[in-house]
N, C-alpha and C. Protein backbone atom coordinates (compact mmCIF):
# COMPACT_ATOMS: atom_id res chain seq x y z
N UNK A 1 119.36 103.13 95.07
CA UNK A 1 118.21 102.88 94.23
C UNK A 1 117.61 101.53 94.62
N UNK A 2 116.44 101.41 94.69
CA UNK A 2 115.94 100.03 95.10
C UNK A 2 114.72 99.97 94.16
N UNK A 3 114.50 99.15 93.88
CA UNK A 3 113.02 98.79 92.89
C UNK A 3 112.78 97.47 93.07
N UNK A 4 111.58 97.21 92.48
CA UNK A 4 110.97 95.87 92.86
C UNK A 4 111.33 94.98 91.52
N UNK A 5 111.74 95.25 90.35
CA UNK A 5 111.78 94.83 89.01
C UNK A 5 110.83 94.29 88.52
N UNK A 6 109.29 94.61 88.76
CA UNK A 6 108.19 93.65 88.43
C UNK A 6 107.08 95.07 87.97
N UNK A 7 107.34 96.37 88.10
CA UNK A 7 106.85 97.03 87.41
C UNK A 7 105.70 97.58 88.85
N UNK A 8 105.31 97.16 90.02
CA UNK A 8 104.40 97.05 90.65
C UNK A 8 104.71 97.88 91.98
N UNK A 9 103.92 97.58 93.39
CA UNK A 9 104.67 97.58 94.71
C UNK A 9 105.47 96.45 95.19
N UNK A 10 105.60 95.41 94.62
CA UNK A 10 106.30 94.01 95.26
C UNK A 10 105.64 93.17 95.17
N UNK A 11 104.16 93.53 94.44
CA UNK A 11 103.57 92.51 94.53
C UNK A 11 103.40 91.74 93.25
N UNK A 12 103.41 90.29 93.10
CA UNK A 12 103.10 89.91 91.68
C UNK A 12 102.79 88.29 92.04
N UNK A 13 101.73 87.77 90.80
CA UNK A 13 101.40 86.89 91.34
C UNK A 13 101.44 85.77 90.15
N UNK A 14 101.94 84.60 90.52
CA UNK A 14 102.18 83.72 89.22
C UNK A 14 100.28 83.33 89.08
N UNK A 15 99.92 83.38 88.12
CA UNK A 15 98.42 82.83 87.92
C UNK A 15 98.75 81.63 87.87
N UNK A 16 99.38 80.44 87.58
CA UNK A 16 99.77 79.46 87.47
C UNK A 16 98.98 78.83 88.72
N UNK A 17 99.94 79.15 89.94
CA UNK A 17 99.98 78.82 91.32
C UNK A 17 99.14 79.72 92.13
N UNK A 18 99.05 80.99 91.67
CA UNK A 18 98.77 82.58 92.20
C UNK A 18 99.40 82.18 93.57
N UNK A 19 100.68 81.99 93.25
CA UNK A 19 101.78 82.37 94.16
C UNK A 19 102.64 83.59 94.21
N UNK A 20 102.38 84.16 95.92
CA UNK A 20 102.95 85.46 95.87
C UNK A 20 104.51 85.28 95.66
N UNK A 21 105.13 86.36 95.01
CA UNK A 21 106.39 87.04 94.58
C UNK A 21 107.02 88.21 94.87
N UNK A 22 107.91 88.22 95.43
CA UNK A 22 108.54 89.97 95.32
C UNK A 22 110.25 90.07 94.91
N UNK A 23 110.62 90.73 94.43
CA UNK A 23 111.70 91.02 93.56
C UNK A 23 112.19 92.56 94.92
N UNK A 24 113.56 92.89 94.76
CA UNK A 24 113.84 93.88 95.52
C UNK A 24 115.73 93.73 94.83
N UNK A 25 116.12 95.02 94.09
CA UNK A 25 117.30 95.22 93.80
C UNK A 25 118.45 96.19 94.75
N UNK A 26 119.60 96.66 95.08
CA UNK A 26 119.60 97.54 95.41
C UNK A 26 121.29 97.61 94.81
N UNK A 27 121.96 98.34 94.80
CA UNK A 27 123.34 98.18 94.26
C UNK A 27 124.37 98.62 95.24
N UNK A 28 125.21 98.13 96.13
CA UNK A 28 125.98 98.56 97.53
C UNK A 28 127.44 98.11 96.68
N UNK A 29 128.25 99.55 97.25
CA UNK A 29 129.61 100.26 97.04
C UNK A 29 130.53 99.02 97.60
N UNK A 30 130.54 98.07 97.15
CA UNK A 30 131.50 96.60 97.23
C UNK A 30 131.59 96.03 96.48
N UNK A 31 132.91 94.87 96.29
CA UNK A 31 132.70 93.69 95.44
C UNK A 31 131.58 92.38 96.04
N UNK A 32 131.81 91.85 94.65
CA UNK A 32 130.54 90.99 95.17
C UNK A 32 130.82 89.83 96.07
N UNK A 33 132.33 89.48 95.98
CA UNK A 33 132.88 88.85 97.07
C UNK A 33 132.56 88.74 98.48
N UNK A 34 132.59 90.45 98.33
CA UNK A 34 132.63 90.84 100.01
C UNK A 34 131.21 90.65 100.56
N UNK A 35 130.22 91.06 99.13
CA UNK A 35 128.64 91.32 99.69
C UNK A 35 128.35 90.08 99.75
N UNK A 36 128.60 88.87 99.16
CA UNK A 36 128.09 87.37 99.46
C UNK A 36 128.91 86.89 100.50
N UNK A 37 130.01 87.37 101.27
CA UNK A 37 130.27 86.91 102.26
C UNK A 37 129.76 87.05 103.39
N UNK A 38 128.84 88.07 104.02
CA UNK A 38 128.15 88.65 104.65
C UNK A 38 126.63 87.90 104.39
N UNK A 39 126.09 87.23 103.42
CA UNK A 39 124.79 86.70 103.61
C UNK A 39 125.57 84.70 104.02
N UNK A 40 126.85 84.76 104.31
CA UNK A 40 126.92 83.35 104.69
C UNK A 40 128.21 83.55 106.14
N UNK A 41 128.46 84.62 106.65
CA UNK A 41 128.83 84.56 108.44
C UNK A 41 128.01 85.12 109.26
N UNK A 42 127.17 84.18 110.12
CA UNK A 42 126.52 84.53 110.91
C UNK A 42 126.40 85.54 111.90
N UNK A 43 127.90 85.82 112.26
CA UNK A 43 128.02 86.97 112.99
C UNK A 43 127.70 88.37 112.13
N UNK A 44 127.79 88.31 111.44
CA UNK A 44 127.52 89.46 110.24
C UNK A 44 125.89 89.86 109.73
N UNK A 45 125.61 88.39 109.72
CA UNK A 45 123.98 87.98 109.10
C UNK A 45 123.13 88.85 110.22
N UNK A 46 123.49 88.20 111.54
CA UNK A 46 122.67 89.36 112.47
C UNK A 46 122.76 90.60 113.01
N UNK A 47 123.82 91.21 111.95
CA UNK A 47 123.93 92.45 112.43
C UNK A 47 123.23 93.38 111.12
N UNK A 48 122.66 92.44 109.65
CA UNK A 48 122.08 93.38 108.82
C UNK A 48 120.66 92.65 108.50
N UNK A 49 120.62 91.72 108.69
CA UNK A 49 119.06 91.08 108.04
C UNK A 49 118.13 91.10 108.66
N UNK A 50 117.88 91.41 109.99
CA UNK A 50 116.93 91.83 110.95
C UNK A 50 116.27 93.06 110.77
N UNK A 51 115.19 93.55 110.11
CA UNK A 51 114.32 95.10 109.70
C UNK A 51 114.95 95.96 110.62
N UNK A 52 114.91 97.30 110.83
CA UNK A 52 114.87 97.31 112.27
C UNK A 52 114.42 97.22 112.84
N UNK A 53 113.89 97.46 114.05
CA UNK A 53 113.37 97.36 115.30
C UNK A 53 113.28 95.39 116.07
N UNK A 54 114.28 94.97 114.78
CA UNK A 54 114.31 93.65 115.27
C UNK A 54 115.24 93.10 116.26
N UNK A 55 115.92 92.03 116.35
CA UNK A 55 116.94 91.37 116.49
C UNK A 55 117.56 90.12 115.90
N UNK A 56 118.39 89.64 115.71
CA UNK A 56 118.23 87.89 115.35
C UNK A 56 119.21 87.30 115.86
N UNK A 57 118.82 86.25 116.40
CA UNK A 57 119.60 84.82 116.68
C UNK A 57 119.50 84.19 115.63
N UNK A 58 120.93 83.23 115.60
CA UNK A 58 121.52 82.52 114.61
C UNK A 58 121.52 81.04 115.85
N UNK A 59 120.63 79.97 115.77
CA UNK A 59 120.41 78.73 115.87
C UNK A 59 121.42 77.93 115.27
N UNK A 60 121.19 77.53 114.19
CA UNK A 60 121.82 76.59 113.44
C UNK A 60 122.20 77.59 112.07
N UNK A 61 123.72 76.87 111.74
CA UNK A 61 124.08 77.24 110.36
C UNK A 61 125.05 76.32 109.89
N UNK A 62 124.50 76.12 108.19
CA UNK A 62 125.85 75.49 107.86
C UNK A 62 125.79 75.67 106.60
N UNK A 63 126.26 76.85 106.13
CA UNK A 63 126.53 77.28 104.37
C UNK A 63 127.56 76.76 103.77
N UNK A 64 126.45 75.57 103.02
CA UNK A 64 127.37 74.65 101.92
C UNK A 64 125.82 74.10 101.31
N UNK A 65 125.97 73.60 100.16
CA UNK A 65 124.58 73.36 99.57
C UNK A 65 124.14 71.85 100.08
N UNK A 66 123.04 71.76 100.75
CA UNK A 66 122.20 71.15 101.43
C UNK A 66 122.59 71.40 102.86
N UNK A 67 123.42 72.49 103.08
CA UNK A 67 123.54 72.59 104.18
C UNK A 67 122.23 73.21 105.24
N UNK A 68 121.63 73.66 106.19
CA UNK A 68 120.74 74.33 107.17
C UNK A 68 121.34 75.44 107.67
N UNK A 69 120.40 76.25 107.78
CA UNK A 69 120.22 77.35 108.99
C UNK A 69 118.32 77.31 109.52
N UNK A 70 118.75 78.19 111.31
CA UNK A 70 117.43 78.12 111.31
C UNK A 70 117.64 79.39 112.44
N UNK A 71 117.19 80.53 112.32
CA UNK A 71 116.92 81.52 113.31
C UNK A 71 116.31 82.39 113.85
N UNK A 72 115.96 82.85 114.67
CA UNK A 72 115.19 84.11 115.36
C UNK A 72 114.87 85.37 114.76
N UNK A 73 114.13 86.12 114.67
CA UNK A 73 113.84 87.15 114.47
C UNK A 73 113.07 87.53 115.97
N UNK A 74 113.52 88.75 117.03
CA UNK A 74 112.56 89.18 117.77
C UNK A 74 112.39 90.77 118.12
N UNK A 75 110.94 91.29 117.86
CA UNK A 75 111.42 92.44 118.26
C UNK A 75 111.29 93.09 119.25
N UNK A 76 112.00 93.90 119.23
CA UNK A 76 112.53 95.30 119.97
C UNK A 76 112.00 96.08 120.92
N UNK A 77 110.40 96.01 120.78
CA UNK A 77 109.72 96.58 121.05
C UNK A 77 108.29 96.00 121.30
N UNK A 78 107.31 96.49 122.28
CA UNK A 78 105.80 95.92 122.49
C UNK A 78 105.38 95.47 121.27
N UNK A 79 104.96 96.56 120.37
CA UNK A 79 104.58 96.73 119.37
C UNK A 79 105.06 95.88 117.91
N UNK A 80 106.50 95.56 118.59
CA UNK A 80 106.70 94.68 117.41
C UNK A 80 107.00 92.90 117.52
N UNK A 81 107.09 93.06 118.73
CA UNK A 81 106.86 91.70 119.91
C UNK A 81 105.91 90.66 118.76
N UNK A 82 105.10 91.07 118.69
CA UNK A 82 103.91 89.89 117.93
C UNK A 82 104.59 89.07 116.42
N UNK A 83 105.35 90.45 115.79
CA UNK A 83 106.33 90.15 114.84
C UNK A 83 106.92 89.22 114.57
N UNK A 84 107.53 88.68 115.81
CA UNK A 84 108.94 88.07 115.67
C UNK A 84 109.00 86.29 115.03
N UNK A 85 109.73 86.10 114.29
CA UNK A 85 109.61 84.70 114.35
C UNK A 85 110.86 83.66 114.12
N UNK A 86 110.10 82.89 114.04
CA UNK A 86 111.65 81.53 114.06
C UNK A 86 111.26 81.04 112.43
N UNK A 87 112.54 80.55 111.42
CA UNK A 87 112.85 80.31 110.43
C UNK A 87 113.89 79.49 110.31
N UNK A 88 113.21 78.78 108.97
CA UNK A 88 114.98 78.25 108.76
C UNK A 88 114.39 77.27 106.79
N UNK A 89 115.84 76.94 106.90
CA UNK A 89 115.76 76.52 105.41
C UNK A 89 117.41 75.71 104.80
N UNK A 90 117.32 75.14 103.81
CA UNK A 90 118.53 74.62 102.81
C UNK A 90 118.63 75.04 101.80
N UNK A 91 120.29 75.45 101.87
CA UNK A 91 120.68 75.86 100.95
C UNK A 91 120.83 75.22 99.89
N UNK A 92 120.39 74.95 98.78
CA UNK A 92 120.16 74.76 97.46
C UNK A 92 121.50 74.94 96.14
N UNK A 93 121.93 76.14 96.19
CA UNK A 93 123.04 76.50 95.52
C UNK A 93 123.68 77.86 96.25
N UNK A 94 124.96 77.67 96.10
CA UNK A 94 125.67 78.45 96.65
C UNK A 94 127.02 78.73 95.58
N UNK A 95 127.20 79.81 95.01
CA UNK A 95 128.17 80.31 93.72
C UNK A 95 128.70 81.43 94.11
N UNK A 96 130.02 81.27 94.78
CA UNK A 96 130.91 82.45 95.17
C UNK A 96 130.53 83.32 94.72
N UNK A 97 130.39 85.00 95.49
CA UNK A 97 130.54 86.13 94.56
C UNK A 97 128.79 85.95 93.44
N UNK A 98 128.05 84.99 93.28
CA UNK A 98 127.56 85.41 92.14
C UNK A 98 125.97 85.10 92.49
N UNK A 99 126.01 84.16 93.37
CA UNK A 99 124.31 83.57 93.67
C UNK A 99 124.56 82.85 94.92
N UNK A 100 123.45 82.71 95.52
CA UNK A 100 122.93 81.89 96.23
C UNK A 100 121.46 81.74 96.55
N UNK A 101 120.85 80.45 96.70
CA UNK A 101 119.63 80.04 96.55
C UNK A 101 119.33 78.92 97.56
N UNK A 102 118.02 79.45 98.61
CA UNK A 102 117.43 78.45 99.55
C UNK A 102 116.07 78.38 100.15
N UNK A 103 116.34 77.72 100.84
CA UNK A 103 114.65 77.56 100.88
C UNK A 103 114.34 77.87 102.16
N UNK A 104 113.09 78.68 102.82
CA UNK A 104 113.06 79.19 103.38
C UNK A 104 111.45 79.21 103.90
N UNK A 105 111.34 78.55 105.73
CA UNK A 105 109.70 78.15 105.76
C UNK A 105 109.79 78.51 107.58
N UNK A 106 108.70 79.49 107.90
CA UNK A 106 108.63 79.61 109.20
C UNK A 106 107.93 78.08 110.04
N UNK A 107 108.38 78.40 111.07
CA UNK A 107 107.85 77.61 112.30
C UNK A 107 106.80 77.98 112.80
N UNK A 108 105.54 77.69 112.61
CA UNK A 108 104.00 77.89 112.81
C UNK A 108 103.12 77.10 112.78
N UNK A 109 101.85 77.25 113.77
CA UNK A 109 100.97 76.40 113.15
C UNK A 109 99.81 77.23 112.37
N UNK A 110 99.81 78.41 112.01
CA UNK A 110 99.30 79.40 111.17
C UNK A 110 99.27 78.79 110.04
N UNK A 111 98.20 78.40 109.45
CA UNK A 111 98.20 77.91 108.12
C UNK A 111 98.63 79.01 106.89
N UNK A 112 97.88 80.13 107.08
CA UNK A 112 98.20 81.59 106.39
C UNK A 112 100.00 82.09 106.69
N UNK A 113 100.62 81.47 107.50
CA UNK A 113 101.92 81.19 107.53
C UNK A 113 103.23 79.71 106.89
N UNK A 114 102.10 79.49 106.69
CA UNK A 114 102.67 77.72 106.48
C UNK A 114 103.25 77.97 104.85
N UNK A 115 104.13 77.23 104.49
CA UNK A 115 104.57 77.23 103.31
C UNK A 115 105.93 77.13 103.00
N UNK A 116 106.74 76.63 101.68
CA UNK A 116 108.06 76.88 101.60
C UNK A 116 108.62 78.21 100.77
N UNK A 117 109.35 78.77 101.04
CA UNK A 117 109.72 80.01 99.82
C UNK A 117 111.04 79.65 99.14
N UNK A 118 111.27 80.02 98.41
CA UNK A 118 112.46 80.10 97.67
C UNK A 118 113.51 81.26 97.58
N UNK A 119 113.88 81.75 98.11
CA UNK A 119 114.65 82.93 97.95
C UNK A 119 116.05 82.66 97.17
N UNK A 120 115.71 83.85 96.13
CA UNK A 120 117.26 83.87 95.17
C UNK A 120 117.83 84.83 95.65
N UNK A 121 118.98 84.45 95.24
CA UNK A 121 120.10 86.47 95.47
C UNK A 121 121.07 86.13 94.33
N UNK A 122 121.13 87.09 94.37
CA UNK A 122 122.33 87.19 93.00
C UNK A 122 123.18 88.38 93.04
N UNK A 123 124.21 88.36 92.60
CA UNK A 123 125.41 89.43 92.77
C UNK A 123 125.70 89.79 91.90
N UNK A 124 125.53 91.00 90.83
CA UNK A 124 126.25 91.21 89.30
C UNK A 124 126.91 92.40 89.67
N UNK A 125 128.41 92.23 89.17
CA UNK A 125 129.63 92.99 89.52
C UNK A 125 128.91 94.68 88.02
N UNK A 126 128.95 95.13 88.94
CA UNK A 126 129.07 96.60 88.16
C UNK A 126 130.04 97.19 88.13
N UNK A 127 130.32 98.48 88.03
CA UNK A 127 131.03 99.60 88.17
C UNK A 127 131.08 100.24 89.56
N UNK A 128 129.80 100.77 89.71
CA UNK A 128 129.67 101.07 91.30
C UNK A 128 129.85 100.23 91.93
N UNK A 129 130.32 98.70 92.10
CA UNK A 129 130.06 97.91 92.94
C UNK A 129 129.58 96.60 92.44
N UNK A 130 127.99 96.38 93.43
CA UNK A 130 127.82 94.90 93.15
C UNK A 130 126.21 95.48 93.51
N UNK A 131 125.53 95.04 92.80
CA UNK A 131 123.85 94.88 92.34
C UNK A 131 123.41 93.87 93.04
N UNK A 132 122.69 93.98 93.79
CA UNK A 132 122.06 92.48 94.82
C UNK A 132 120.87 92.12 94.55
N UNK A 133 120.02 91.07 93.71
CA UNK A 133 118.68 91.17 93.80
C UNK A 133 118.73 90.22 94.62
N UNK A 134 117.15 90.56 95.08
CA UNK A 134 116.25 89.25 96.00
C UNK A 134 114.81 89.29 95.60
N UNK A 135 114.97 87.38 95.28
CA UNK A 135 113.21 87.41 94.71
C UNK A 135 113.46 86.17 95.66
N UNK A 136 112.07 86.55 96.23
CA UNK A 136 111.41 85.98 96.85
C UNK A 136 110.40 85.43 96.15
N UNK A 137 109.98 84.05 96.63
CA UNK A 137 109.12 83.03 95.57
C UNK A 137 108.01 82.33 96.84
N UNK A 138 107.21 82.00 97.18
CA UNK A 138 106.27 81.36 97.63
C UNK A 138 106.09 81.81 98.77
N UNK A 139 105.61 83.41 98.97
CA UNK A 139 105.66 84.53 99.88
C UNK A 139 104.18 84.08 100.65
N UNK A 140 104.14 83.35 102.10
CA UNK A 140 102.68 82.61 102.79
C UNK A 140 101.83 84.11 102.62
N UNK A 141 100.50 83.30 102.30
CA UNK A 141 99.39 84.66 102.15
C UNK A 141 99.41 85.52 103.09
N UNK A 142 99.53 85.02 104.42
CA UNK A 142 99.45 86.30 105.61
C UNK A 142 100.25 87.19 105.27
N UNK A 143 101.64 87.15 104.38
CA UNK A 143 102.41 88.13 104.22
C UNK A 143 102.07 89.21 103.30
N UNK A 144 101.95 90.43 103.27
CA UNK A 144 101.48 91.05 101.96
C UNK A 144 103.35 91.22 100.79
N UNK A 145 103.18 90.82 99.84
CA UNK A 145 104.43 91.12 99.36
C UNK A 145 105.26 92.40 99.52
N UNK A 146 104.50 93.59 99.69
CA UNK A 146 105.22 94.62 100.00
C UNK A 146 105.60 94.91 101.13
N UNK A 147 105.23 93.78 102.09
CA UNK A 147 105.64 94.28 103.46
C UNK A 147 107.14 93.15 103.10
N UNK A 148 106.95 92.55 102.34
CA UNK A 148 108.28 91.37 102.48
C UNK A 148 109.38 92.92 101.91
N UNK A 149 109.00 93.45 100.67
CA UNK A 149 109.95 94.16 99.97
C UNK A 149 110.35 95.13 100.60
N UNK A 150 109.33 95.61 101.55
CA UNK A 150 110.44 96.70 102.53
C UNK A 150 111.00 96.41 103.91
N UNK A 151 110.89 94.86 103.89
CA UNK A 151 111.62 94.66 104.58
C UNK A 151 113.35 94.06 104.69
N UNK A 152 112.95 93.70 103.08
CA UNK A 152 114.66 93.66 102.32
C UNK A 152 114.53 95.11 101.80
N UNK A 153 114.13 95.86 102.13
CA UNK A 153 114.55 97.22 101.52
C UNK A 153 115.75 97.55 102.50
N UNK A 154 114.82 97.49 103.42
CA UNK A 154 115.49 97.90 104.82
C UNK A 154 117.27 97.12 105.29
N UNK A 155 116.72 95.59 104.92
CA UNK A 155 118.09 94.80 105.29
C UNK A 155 118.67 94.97 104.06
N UNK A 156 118.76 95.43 102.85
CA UNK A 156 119.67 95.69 101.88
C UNK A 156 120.11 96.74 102.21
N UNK A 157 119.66 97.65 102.92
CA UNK A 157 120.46 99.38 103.60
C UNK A 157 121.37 98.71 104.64
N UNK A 158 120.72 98.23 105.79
CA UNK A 158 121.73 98.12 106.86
C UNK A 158 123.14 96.84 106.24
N UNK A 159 122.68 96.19 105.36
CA UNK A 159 123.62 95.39 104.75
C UNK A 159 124.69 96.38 103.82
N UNK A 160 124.12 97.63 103.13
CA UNK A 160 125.32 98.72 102.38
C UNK A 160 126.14 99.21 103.38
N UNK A 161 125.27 99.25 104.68
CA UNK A 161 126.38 100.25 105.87
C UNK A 161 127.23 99.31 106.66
N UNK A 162 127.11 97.81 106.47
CA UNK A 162 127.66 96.98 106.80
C UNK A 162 129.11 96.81 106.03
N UNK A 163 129.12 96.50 105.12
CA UNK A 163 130.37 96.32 104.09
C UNK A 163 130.45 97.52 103.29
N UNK A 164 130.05 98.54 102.63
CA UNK A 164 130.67 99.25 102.29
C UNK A 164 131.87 100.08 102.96
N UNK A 165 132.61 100.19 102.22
CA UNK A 165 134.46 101.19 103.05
C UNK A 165 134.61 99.81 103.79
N UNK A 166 134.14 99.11 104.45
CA UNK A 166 134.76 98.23 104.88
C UNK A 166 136.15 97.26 104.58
């Protein structure tokens, strides 16, 4: 099951700031242990957070709060070649099993790219497992929010086939 929790397509906009937002839940057959261990080993990180048709390099990492990462996205293909980009951000908070929170700003001189985001995650232990949201917070205008939400649609799937039975 995946939903956006905002009632919409992913898209929502604080009038405040009319800063873009997108929310994306999905619930994967693990503890939440296992599923927050996988958004902090890199060898792992690039085998589910890349859409498909991507790839990613892992540059820099260091998950601990104020720690950095900064990495690649490239794709796969002609067509998705234009796609690809370089990122990075500090981690903010980091809570075993339950949250983690950082900040998150491409490398561009695209102004319609320029910006910092905030990305939350959170882990709530269910029954089936473990419930993963991701809201995304200060989504750069070039992005449409629903292209952000299916693209954690996507890395919340290859992330269930990652650790689940595992």
């Amino acid at each position: 099951m995946t939903t956006n929790g905002n009632g919409d397509d992913g898209q929502q906009s604080n009038n405040r700031t009319n800063e873009q937002t997108m929310t994306v839940s999905r619930v994967i057959e693990a503890p939440p242990e296992r599923v927050y261990e996988a958004f902090l080993d890199p060898d792992e990180l690039v085998q589910w957070l890349p859409p498909t048709g991507f790839s990613a390099e892992v540059h820099q990492f260091d998950p601990e709060e104020g720690g950095t990462f900064r990495m690649t996205f490239t794709g796969e293909t002609e067509e998705l070649a234009e796609y690809g980009s370089t990122f990075g951000g500090t981690y903010q908070e980091l809570v075993s099993g339950k949250r983690i929170v950082h900040t998150d700003a491409f490398e561009t001189d695209d102004p319609a790219m320029a910006g910092e985001m905030t990305v939350t995650v959170t882990f709530e232990e269910i029954p089936e497992g473990t419930e993963v949201t991701v809201r995304q917070e200060g989504i750069p205008q070039a992005i449409p929010p629903e292209d952000s939400h299916a693209g954690w649609t996507d890395s919340l799937g290859q992330l269930a086939g990652l650790v689940e039975g595992a």
